[in-house]
Structures are given as structure tokens and as C-alpha cells.
C-alpha atoms as a PDB file:
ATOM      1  CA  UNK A   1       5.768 -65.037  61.944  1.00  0.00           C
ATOM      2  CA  UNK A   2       5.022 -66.398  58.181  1.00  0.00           C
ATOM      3  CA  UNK A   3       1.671 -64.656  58.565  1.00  0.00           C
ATOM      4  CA  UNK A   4       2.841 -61.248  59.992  1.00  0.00           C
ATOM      5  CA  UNK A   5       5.099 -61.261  56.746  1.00  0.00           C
ATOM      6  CA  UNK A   6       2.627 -61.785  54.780  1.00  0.00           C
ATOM      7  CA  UNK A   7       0.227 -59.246  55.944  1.00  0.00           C
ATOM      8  CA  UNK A   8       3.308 -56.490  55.977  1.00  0.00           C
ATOM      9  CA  UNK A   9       3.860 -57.415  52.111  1.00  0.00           C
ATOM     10  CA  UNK A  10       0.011 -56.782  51.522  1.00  0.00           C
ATOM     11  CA  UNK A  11      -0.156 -53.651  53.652  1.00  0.00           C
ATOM     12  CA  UNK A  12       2.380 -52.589  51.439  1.00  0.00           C
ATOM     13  CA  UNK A  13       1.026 -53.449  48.112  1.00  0.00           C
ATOM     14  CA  UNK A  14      -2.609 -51.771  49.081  1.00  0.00           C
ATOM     15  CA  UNK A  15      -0.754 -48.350  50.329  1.00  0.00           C
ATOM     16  CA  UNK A  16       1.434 -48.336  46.794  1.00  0.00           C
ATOM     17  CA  UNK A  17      -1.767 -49.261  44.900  1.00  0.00           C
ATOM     18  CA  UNK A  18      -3.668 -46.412  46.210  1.00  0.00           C
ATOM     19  CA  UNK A  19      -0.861 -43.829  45.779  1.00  0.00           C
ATOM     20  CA  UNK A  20      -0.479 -44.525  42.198  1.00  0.00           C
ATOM     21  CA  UNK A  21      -4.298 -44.486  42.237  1.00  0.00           C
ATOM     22  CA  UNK A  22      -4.292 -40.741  42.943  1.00  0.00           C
ATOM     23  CA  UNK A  23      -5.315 -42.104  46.801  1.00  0.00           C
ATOM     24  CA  UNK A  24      -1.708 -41.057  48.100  1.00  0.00           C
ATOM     25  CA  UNK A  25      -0.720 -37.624  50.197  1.00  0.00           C
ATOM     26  CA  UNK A  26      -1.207 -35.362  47.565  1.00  0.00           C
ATOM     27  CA  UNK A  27      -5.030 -35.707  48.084  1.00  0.00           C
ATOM     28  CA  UNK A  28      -7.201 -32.934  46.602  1.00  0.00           C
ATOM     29  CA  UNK A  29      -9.483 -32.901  49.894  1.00  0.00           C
ATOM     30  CA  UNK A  30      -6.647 -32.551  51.733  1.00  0.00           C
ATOM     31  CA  UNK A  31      -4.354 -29.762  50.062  1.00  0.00           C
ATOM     32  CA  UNK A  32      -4.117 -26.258  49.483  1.00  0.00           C
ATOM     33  CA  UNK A  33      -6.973 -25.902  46.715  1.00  0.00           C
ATOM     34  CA  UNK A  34      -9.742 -27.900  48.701  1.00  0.00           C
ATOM     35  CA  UNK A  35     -13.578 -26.736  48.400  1.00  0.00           C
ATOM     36  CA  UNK A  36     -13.398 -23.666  46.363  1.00  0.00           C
ATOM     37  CA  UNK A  37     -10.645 -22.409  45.621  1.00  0.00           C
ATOM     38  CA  UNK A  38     -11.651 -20.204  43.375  1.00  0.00           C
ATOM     39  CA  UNK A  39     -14.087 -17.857  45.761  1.00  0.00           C
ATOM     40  CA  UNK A  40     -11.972 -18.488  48.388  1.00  0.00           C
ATOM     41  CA  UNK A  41      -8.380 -17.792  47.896  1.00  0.00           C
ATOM     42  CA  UNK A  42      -8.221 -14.020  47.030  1.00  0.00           C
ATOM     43  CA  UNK A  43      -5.016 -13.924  44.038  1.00  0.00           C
ATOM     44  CA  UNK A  44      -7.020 -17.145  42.459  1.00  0.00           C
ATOM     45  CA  UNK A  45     -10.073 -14.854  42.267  1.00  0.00           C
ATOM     46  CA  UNK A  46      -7.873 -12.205  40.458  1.00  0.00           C
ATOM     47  CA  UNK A  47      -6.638 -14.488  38.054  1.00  0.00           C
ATOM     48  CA  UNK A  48     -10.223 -15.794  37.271  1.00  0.00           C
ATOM     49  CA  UNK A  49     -11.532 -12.291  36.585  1.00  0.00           C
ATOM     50  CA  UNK A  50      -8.919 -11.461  34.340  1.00  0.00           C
ATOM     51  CA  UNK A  51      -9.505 -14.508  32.433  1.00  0.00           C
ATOM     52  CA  UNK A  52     -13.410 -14.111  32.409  1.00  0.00           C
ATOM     53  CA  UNK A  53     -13.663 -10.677  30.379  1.00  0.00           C
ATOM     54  CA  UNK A  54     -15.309 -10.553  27.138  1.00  0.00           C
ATOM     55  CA  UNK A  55     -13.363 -12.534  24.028  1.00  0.00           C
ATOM     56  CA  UNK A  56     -10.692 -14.111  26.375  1.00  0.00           C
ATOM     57  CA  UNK A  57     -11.797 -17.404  24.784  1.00  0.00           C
ATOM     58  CA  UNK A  58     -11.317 -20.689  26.663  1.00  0.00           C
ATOM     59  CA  UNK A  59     -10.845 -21.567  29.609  1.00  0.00           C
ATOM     60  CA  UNK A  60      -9.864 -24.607  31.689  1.00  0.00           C
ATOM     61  CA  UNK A  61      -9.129 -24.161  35.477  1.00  0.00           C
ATOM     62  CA  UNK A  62      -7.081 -27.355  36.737  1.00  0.00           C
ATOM     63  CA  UNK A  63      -5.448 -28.515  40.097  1.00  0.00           C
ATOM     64  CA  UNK A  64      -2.372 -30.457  39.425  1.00  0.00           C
ATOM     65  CA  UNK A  65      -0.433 -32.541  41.553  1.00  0.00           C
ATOM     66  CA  UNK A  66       3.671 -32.220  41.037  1.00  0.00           C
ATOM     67  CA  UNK A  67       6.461 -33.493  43.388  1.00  0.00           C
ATOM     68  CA  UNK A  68       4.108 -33.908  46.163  1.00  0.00           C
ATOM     69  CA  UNK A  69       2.874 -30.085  45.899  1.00  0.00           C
ATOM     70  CA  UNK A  70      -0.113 -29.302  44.274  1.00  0.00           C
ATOM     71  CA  UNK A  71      -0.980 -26.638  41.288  1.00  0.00           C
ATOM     72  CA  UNK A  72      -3.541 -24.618  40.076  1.00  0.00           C
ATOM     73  CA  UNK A  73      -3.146 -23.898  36.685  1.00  0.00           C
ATOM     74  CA  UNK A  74      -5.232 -21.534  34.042  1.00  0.00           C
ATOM     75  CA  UNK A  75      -5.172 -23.432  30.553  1.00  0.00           C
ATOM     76  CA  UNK A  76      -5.889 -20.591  27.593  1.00  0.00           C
ATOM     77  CA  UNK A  77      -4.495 -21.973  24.535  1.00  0.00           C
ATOM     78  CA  UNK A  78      -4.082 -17.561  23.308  1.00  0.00           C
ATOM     79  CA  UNK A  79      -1.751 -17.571  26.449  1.00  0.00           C
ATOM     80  CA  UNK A  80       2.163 -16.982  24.967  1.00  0.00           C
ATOM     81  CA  UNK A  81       3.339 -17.222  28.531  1.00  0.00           C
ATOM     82  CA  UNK A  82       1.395 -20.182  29.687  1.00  0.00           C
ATOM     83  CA  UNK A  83       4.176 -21.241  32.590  1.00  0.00           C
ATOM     84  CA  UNK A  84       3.099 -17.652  33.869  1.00  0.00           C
ATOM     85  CA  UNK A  85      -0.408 -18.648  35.046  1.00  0.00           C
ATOM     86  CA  UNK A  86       0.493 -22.107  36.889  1.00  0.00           C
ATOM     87  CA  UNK A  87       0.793 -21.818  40.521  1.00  0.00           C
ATOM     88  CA  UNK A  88       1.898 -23.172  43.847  1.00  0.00           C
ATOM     89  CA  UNK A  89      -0.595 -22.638  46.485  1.00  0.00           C
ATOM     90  CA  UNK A  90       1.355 -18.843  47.700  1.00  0.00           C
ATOM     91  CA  UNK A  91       0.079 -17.739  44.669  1.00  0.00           C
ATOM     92  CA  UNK A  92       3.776 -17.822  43.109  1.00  0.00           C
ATOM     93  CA  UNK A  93       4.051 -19.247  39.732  1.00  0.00           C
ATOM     94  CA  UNK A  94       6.168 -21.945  38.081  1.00  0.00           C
ATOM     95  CA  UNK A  95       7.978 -19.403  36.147  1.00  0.00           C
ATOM     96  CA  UNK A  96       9.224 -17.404  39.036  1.00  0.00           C
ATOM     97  CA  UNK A  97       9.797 -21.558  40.770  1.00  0.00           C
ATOM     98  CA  UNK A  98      11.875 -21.827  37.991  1.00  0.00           C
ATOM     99  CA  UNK A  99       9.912 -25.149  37.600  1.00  0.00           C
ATOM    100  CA  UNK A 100      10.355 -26.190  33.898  1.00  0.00           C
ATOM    101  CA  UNK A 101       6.923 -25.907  31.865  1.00  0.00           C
ATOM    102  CA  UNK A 102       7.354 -29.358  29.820  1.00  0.00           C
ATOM    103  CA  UNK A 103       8.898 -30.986  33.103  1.00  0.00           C
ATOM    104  CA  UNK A 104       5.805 -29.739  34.939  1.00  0.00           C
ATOM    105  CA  UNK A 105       3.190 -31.512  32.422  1.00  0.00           C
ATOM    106  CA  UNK A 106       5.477 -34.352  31.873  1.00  0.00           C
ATOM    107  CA  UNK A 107       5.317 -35.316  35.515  1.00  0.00           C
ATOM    108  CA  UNK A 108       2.069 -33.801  37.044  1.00  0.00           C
ATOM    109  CA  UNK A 109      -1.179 -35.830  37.738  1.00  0.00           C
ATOM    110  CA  UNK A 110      -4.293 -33.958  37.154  1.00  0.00           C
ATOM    111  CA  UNK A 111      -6.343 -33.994  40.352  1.00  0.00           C
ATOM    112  CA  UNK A 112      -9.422 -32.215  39.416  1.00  0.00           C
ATOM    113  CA  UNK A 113     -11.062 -29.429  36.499  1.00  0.00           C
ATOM    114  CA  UNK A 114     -12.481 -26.379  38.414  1.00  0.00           C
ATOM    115  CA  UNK A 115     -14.008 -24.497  35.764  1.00  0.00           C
ATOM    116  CA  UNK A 116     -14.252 -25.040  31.866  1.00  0.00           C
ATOM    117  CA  UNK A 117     -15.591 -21.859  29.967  1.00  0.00           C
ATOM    118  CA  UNK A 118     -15.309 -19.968  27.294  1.00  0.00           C
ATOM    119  CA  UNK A 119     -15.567 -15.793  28.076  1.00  0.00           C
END
């Protein structure tokens, strides 16, 4: 019995390791923006385009984990609407989530940098 204990309280401590480890559920490999997204899911294409045209300056492309859903966000620091270009995986954006833009960055892991460019 002692040892059955034992080995439940270890189970336990490996599965919360790895899910503060990034190792949890919200898995990039497993989620919405697996392999690449960004030639595969037709309204991220879009947004790429219209961030790749001459003298849009930089670009970062970054999948975000938040509340168990994850994010694809377009980082331009010329952006004055950057809660506008952060999405869920339909394609709808915080702003229209009415998902708070310092709440979002306050509480979402980065996964994984697509892209990082300057056009």
C-alpha cells in the first residue's frame, strides 16, 4: 500500500513537472498551428502577405499558448492595433474575443517563433 502511495505522489509530481515545462496539453505538435501553419491555413497566409510588402518593417510570427488555447500572433512594433493581429485558431482575433491585450501577454507561454523578418 505504502509503495502504491508513493508511486501515485511521483506520478503526480512528473505530470505537473512536465506541464509547467511546456510538456502539458497545450502541446505545439498537437494543436491547431502544427507543421506549417503558415502555408497551410488559408486567413494565416493572408495575414502573412499583408505583412510581407515592401517597408512593413519587422516581423515576428509567434504561437502562443493562453488558457489552454493556443495563438498565433503577428508582432510589428508600427502596429497601433496590435490586439487586432493575435488569433485563436478560427482565425478570430483577441480583440473581437474580447480577450484583454496585457492579460493575454501577462499569462501566455510562448510555444514557438514561425518567422522573424524584416519586409
Amino acid at each position: 500500500m505504502r509503495k502504491r502511495i508513493l508511486l501515485a505522489a511521483f506520478l503526480l509530481t512528473l505530470i505537473s513537472t512536465a506541464q509547467q515545462c511546456g510538456i502539458g496539453p497545450d502541446r505545439l505538435r498537437d494543436g491547431c498551428f502544427a507543421g506549417s501553419p503558415l502555408e497551410t491555413i488559408p486567413w494565416a497566409k493572408d495575414q502573412l502577405a499583408g505583412f510581407q510588402q515592401p517597408k512593413s518593417g519587422p516581423l515576428r510570427v509567434v504561437v502562443y499558448s493562453y488558457r489552454n488555447e493556443q495563438f498565433l500572433a503577428f508582432v510589428n512594433p508600427i502596429l497601433s492595433s496590435p490586439m487586432s493581429y493575435i488569433f485563436d485558431c478560427s482565425g478570430t482575433s483577441i480583440a473581437q474575443r474580447n480577450i484583454n491585450y496585457n492579460n493575454f501577454y501577462d499569462e501566455a507561454k510562448k510555444l514557438k517563433v514561425l518567422l522573424e523578418g524584416t519586409y
